[in-house]
C-alpha atoms as a PDB file:
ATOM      1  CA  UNK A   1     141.937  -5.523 107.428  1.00  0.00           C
ATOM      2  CA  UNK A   2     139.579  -3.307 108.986  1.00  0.00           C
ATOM      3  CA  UNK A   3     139.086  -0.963 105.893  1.00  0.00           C
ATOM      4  CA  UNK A   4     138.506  -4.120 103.973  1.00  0.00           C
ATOM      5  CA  UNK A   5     135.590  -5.261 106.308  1.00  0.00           C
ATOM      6  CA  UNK A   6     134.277  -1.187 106.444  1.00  0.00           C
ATOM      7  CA  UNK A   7     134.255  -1.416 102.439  1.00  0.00           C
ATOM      8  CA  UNK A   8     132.585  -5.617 102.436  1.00  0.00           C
ATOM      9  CA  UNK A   9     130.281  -4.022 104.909  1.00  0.00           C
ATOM     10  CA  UNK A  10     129.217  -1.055 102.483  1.00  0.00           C
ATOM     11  CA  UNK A  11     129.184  -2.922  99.302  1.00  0.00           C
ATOM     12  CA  UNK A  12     126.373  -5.311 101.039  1.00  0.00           C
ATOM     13  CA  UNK A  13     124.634  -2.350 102.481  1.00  0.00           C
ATOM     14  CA  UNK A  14     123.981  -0.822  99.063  1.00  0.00           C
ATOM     15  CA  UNK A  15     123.047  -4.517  97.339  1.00  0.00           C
ATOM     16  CA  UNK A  16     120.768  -5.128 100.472  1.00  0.00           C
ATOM     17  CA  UNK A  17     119.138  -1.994 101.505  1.00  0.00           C
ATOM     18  CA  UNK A  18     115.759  -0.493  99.640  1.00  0.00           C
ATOM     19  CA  UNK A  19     116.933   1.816  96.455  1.00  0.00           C
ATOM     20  CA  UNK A  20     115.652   5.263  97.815  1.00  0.00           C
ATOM     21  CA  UNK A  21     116.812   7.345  95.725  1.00  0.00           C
ATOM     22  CA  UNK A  22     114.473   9.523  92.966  1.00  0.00           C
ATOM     23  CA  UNK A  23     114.855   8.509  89.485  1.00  0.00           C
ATOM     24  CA  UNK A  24     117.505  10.492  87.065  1.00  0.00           C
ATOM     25  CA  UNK A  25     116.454  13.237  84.508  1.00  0.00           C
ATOM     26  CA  UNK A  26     117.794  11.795  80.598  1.00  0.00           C
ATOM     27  CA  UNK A  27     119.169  14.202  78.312  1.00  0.00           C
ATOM     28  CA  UNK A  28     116.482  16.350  75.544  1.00  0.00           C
ATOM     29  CA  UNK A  29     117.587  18.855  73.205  1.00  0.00           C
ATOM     30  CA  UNK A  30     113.948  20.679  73.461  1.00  0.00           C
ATOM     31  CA  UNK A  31     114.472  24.362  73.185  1.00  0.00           C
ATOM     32  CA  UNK A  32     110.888  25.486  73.579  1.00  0.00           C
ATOM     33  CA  UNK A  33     108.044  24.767  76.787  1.00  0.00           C
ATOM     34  CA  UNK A  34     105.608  24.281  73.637  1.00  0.00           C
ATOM     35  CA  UNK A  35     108.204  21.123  71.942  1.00  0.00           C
ATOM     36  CA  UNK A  36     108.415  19.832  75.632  1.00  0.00           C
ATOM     37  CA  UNK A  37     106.985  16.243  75.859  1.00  0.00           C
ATOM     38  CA  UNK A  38     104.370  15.349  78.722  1.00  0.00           C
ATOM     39  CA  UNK A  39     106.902  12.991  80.239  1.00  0.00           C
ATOM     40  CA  UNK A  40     109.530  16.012  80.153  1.00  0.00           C
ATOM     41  CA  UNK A  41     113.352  14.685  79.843  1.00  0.00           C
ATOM     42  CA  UNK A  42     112.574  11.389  81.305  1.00  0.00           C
ATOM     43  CA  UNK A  43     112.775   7.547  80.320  1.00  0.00           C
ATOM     44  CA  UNK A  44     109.240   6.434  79.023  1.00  0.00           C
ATOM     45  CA  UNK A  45     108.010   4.321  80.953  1.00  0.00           C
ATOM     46  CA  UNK A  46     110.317   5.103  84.031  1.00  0.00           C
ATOM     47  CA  UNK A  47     108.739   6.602  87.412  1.00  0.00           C
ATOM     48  CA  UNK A  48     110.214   9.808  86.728  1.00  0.00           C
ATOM     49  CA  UNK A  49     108.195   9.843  83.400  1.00  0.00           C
ATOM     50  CA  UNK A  50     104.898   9.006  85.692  1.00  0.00           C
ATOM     51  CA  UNK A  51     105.443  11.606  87.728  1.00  0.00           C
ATOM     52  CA  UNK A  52     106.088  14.396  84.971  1.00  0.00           C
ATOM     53  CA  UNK A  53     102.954  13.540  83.407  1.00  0.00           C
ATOM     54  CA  UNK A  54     100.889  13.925  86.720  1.00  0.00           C
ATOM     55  CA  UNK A  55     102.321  17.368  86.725  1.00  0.00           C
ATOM     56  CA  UNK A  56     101.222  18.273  83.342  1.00  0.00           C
ATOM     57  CA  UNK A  57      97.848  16.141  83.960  1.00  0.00           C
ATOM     58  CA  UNK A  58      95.048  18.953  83.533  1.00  0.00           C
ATOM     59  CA  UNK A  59      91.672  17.119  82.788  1.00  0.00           C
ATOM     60  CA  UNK A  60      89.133  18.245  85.735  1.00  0.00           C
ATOM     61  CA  UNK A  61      85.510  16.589  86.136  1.00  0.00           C
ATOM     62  CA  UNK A  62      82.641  17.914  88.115  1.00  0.00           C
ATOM     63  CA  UNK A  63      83.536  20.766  91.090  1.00  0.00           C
ATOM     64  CA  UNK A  64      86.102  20.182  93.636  1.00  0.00           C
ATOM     65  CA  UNK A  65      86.283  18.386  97.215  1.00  0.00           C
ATOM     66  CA  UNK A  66      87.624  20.446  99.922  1.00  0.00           C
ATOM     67  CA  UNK A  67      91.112  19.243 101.458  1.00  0.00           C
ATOM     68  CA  UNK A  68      92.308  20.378 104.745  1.00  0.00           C
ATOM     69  CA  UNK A  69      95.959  20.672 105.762  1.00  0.00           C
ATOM     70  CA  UNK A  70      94.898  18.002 108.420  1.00  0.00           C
ATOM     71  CA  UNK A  71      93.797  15.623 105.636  1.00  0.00           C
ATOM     72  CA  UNK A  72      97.477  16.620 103.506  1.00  0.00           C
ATOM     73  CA  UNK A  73      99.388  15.760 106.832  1.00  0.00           C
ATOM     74  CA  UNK A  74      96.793  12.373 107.281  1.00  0.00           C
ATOM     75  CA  UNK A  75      97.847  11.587 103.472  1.00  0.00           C
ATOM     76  CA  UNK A  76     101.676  11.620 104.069  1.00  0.00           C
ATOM     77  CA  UNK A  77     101.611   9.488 107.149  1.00  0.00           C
ATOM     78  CA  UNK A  78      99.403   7.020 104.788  1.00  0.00           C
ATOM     79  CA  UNK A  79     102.016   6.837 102.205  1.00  0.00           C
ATOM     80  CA  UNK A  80     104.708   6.438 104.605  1.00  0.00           C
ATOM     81  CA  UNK A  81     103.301   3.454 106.332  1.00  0.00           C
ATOM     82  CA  UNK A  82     102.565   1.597 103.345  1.00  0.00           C
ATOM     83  CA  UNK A  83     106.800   1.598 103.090  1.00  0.00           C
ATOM     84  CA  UNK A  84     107.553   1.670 106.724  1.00  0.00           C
ATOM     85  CA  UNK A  85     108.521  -2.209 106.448  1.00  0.00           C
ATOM     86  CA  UNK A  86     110.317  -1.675 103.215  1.00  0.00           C
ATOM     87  CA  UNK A  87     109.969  -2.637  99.656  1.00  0.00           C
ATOM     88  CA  UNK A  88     106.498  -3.898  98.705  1.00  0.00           C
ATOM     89  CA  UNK A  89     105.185  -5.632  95.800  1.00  0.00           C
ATOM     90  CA  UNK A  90     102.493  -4.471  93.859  1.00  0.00           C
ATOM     91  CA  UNK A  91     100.460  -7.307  91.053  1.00  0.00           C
ATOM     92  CA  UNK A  92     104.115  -9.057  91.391  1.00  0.00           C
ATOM     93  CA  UNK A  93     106.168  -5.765  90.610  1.00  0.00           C
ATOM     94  CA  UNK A  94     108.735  -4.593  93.501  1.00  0.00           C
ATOM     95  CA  UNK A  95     108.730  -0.998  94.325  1.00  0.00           C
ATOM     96  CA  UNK A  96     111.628  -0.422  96.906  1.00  0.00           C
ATOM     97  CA  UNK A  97     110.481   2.823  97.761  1.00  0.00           C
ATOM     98  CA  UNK A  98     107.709   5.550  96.982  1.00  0.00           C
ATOM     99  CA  UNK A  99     110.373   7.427  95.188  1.00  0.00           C
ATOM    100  CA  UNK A 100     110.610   4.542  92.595  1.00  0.00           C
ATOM    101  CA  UNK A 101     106.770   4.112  91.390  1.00  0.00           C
ATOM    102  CA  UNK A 102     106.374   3.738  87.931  1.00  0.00           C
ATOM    103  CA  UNK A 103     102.852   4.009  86.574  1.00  0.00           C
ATOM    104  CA  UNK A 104     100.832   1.269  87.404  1.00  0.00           C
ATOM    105  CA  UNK A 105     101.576   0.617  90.833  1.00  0.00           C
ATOM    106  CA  UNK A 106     101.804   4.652  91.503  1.00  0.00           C
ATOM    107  CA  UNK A 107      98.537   4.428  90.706  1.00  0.00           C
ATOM    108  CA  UNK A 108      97.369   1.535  93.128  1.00  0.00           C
ATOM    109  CA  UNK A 109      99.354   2.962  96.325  1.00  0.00           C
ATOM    110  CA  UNK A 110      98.174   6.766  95.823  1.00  0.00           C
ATOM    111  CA  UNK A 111      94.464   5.509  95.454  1.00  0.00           C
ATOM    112  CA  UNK A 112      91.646   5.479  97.887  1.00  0.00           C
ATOM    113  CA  UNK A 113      94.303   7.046 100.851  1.00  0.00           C
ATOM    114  CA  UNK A 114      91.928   7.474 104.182  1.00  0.00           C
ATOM    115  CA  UNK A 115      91.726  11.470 105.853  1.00  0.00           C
ATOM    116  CA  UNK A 116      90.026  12.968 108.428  1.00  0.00           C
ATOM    117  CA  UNK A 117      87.733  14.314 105.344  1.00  0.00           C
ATOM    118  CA  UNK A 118      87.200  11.139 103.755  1.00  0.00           C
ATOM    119  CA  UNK A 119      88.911   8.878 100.830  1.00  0.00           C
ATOM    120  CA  UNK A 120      91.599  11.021  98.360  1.00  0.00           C
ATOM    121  CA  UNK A 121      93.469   9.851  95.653  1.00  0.00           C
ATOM    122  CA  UNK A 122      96.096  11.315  93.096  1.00  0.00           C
ATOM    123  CA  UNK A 123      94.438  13.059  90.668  1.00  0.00           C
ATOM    124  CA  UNK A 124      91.772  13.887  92.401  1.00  0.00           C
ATOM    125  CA  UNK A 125      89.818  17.598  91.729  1.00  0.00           C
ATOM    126  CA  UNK A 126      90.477  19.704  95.014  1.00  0.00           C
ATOM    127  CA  UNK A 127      90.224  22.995  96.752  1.00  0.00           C
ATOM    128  CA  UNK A 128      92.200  24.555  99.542  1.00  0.00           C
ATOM    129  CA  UNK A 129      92.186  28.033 101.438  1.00  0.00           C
ATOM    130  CA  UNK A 130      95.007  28.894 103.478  1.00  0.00           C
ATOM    131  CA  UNK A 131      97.874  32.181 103.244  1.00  0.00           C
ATOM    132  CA  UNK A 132     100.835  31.982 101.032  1.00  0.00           C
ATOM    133  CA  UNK A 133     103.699  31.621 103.272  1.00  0.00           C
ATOM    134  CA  UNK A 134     105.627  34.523 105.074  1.00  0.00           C
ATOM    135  CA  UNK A 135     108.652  32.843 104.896  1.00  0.00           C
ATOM    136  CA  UNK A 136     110.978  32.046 103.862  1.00  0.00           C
ATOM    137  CA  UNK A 137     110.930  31.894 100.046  1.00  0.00           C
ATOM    138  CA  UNK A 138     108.369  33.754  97.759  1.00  0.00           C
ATOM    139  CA  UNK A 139     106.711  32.635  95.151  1.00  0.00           C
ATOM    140  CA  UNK A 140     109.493  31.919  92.669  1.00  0.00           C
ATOM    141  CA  UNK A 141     109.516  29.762  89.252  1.00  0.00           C
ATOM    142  CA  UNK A 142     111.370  26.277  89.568  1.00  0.00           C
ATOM    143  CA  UNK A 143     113.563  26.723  86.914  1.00  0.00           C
ATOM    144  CA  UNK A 144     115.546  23.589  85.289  1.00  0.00           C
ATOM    145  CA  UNK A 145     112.953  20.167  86.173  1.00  0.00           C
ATOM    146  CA  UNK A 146     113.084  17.525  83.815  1.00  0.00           C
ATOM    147  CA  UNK A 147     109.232  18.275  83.524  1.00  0.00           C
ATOM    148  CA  UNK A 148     109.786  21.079  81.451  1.00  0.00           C
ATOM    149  CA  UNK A 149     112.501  19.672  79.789  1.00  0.00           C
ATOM    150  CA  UNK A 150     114.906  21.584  82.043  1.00  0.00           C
ATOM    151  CA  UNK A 151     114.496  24.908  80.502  1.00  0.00           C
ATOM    152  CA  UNK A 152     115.976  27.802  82.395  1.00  0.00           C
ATOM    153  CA  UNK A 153     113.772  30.646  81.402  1.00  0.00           C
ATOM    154  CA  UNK A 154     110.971  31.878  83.954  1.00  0.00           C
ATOM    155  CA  UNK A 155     107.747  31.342  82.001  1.00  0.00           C
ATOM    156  CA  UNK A 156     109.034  27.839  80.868  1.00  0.00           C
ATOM    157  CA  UNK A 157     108.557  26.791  84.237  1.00  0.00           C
ATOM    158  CA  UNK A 158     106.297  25.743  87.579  1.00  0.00           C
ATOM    159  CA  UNK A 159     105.412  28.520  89.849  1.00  0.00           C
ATOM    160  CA  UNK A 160     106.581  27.199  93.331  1.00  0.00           C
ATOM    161  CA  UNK A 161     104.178  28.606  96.194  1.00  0.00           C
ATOM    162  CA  UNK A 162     103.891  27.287  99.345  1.00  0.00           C
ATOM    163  CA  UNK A 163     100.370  27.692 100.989  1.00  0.00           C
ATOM    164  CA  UNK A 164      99.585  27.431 105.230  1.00  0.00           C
ATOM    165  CA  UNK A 165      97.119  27.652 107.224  1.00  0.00           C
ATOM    166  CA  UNK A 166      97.419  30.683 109.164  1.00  0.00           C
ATOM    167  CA  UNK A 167      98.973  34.102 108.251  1.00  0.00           C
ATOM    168  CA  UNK A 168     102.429  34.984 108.746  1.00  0.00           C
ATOM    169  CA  UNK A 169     102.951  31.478 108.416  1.00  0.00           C
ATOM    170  CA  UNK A 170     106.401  29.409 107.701  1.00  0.00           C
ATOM    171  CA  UNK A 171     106.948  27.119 105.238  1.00  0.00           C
ATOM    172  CA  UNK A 172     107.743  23.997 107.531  1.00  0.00           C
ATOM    173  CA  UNK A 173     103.832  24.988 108.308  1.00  0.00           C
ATOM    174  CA  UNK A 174     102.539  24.573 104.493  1.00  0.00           C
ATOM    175  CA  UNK A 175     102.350  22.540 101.488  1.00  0.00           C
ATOM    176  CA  UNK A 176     103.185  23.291  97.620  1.00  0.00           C
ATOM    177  CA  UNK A 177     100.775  24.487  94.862  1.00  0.00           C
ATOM    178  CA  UNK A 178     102.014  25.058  91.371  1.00  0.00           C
ATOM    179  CA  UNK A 179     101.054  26.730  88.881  1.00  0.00           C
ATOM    180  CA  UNK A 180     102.070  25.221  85.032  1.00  0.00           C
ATOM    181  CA  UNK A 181     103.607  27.520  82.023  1.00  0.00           C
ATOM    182  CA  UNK A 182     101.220  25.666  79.773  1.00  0.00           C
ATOM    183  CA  UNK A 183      98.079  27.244  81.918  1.00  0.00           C
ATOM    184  CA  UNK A 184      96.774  29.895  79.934  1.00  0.00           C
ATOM    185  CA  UNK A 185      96.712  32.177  82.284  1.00  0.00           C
ATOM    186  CA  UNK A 186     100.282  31.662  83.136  1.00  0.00           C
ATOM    187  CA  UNK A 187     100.519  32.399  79.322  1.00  0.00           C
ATOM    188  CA  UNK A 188      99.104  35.654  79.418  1.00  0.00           C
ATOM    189  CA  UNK A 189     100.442  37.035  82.345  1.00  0.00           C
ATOM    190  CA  UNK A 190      97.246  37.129  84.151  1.00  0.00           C
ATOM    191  CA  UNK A 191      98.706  35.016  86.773  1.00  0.00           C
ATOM    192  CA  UNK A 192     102.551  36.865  87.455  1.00  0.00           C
ATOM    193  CA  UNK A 193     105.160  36.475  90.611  1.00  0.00           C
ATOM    194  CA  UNK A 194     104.333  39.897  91.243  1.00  0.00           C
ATOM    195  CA  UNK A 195     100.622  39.528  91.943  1.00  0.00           C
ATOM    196  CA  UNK A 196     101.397  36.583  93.473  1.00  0.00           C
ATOM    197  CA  UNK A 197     104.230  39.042  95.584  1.00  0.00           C
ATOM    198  CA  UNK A 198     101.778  41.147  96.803  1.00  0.00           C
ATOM    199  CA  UNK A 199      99.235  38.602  98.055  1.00  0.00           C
ATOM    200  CA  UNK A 200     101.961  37.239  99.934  1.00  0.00           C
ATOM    201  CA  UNK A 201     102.960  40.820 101.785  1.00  0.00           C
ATOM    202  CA  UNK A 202      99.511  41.422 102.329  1.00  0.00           C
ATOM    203  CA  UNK A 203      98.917  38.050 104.047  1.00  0.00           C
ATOM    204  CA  UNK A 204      95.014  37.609 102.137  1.00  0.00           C
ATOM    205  CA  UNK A 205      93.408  34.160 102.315  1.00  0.00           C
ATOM    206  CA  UNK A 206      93.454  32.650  98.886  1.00  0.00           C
ATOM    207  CA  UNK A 207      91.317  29.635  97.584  1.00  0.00           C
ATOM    208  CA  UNK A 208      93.579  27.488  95.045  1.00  0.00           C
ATOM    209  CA  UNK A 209      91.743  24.194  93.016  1.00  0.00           C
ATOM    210  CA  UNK A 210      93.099  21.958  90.882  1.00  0.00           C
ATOM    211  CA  UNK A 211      94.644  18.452  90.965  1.00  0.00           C
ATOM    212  CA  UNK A 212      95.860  16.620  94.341  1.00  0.00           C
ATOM    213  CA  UNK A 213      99.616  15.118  93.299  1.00  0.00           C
ATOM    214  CA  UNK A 214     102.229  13.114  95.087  1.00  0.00           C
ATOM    215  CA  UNK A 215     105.656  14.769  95.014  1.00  0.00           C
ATOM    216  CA  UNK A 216     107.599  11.427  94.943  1.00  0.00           C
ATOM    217  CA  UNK A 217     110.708  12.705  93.950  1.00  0.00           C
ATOM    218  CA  UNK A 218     111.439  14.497  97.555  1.00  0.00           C
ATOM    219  CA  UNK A 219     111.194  14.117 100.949  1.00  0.00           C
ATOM    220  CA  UNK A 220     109.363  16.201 103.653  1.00  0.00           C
ATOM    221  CA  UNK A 221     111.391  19.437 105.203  1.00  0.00           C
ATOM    222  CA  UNK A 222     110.362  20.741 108.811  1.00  0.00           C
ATOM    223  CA  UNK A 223     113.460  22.055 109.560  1.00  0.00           C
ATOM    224  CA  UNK A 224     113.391  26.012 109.960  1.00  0.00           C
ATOM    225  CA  UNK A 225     116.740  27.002 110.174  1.00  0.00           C
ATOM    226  CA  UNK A 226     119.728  26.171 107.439  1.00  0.00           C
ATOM    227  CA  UNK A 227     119.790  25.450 103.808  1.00  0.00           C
ATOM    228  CA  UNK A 228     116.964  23.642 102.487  1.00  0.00           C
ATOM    229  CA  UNK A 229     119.113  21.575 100.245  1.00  0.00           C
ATOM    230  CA  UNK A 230     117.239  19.346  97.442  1.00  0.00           C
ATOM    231  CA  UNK A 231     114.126  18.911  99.328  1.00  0.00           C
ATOM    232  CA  UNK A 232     111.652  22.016  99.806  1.00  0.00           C
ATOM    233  CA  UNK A 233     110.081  23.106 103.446  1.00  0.00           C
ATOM    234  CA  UNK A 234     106.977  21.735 103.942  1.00  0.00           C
ATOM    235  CA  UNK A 235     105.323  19.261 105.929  1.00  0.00           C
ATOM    236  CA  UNK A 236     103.614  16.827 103.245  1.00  0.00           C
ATOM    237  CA  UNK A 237     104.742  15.726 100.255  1.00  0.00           C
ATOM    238  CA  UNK A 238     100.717  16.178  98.671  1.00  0.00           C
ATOM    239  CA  UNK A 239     100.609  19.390  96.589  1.00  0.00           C
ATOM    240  CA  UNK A 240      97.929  20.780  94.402  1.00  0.00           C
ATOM    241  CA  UNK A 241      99.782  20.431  91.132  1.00  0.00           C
ATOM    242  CA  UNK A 242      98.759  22.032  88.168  1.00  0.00           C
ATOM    243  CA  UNK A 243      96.532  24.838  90.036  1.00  0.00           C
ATOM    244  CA  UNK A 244      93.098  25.614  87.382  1.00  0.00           C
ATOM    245  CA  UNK A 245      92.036  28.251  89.665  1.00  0.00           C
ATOM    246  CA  UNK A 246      93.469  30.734  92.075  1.00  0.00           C
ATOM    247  CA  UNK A 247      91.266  33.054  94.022  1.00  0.00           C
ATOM    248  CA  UNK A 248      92.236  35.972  96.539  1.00  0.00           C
ATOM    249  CA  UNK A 249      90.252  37.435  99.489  1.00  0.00           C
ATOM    250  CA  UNK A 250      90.951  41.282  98.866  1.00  0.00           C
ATOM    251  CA  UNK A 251      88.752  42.039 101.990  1.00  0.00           C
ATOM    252  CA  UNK A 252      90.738  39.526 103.839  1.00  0.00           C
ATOM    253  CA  UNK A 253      87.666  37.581 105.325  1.00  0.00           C
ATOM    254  CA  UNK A 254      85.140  36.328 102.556  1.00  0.00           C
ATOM    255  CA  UNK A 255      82.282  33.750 103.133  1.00  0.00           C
ATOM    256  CA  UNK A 256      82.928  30.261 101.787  1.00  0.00           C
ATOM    257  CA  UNK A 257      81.680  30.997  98.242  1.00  0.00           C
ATOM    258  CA  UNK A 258      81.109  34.810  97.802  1.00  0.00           C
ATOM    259  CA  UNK A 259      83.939  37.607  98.378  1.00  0.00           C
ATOM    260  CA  UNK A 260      86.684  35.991  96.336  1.00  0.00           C
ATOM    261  CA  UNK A 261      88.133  37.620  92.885  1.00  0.00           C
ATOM    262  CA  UNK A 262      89.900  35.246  89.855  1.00  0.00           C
ATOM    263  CA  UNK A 263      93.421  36.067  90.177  1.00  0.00           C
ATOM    264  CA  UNK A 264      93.079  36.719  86.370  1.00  0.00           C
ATOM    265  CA  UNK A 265      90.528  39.380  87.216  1.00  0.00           C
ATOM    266  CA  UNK A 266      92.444  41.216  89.452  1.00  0.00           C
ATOM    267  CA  UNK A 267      94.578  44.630  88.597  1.00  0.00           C
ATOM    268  CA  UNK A 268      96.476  45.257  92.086  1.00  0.00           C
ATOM    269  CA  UNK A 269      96.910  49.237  92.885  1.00  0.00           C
ATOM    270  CA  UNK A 270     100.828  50.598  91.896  1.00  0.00           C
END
């Protein structure tokens, strides 16, 4: 009797409680990063599909508004309170979770979000100067998404950085840029894991722009210690995703707008 009532109790636990999980990959057969669709290996129209094409999402207008990690961190709690009393319904369409938005109400939640700096939305043209992270991970490519159609091979896919605010920071401290293989730069090599190696072991500022994104398909990580599992370490789920531009501070202290070189431009000594 009682495993009856533990399995009643678990069956109207998962009919009853909010659907948080992220939405599922679908199967492609694309063998090339230039075949893969916007929407990646995902169901049109699904919120995985909505948040593949914010990834690939490149069109920039005007210069960029600075973000501070203090706004990313002000963003997150904003998202997390418009869900902290559950499902919500957006122009008459339920959205259990922010893991589930499809388009249209994506849009409406991750618009107009209050921060210490002012009013951000997704999609919004941004800048941010901070260290890539001392530990734990490098700069690595994310290889397998359904964004780029789950190809294995290092320039089909996302450079994952994490960016702080301080040198010698942890992860748990930062947030995620990325940087796309359909960026030309990523194309040519002029942006590579090992500059991006040797910024990191030198601890130089760098200045990053490009688009502000939601990573709805994860959860925050502050834990230091263990396996990271499916979510990465960081703080806030708002990355800079695609990165336009990446700058370094070879000096290691450069004025707001004067000191810094393209990483494109930049040959690093043997």
């Amino acid at each position: 009797m009682h495993t009856k009532l533990v399995l009643l109790a678990a069956a109207l636990l998962a009919v009853l409680a909010p659907d948080l999980r992220a939405d599922t990959a679908v199967k492609c057969s694309v063998k090339t990063i230039s075949a893969c669709p916007k929407i990646g290996c995902s169901k049109p129209g699904s919120p995985l599909a909505a948040t593949n094409s914010q990834k690939r999402t490149t069109a920039i207008q005007g210069g960029p508004t600075e973000v501070t990690f203090s706004d990313l961190k002000d963003l997150q709690a904003d998202v997390d309170g418009k869900f902290a009393g559950g499902p919500i319904v957006i122009k008459g369409e339920k959205v259990s979770s922010y893991r589930n938005m499809k388009a249209a109400p994506r849009k409406i939640v991750l618009s107009g979000l209050k921060a210490g700096s002012g009013s951000f939305s997704e999609g919004d043209f941004v800048e941010l100067v901070g260290f890539i992270a001392a530990t734990k991970l490098p700069p690595h490519p994310n290889t397998g998404e359904s964004v780029n159609c789950k190809l294995k091979d290092e320039p089909s896919n996302d450079y994952h950085i994490n960016i702080t605010p301080a040198k010698n920071g942890d992860e748990t401290e930062g947030v995620v840029v990325e940087m796309i293989p359909q960026n030309p730069d990523r194309k040519n090599k002029d942006w590579n894991l090992d500059k991006l190696k040797k910024i990191q072991a030198g601890q130089l500022p760098v200045k990053i722009q490009g688009q502000l994104f939601f990573d709805s398909e994860h959860k925050p990580n502050t834990q230091k210690t263990g396996k990271a599992g499916g979510n990465p370490r960081r703080f806030s789920l708002w990355e800079i995703h695609p990165l336009s531009s990446f700058f370094v501070c070879l000096s290691g202290s450069c004025a707001k707008s004067t000191g810094w070189k393209a990483l494109q431009d930049w040959t690093p000594s043997p």
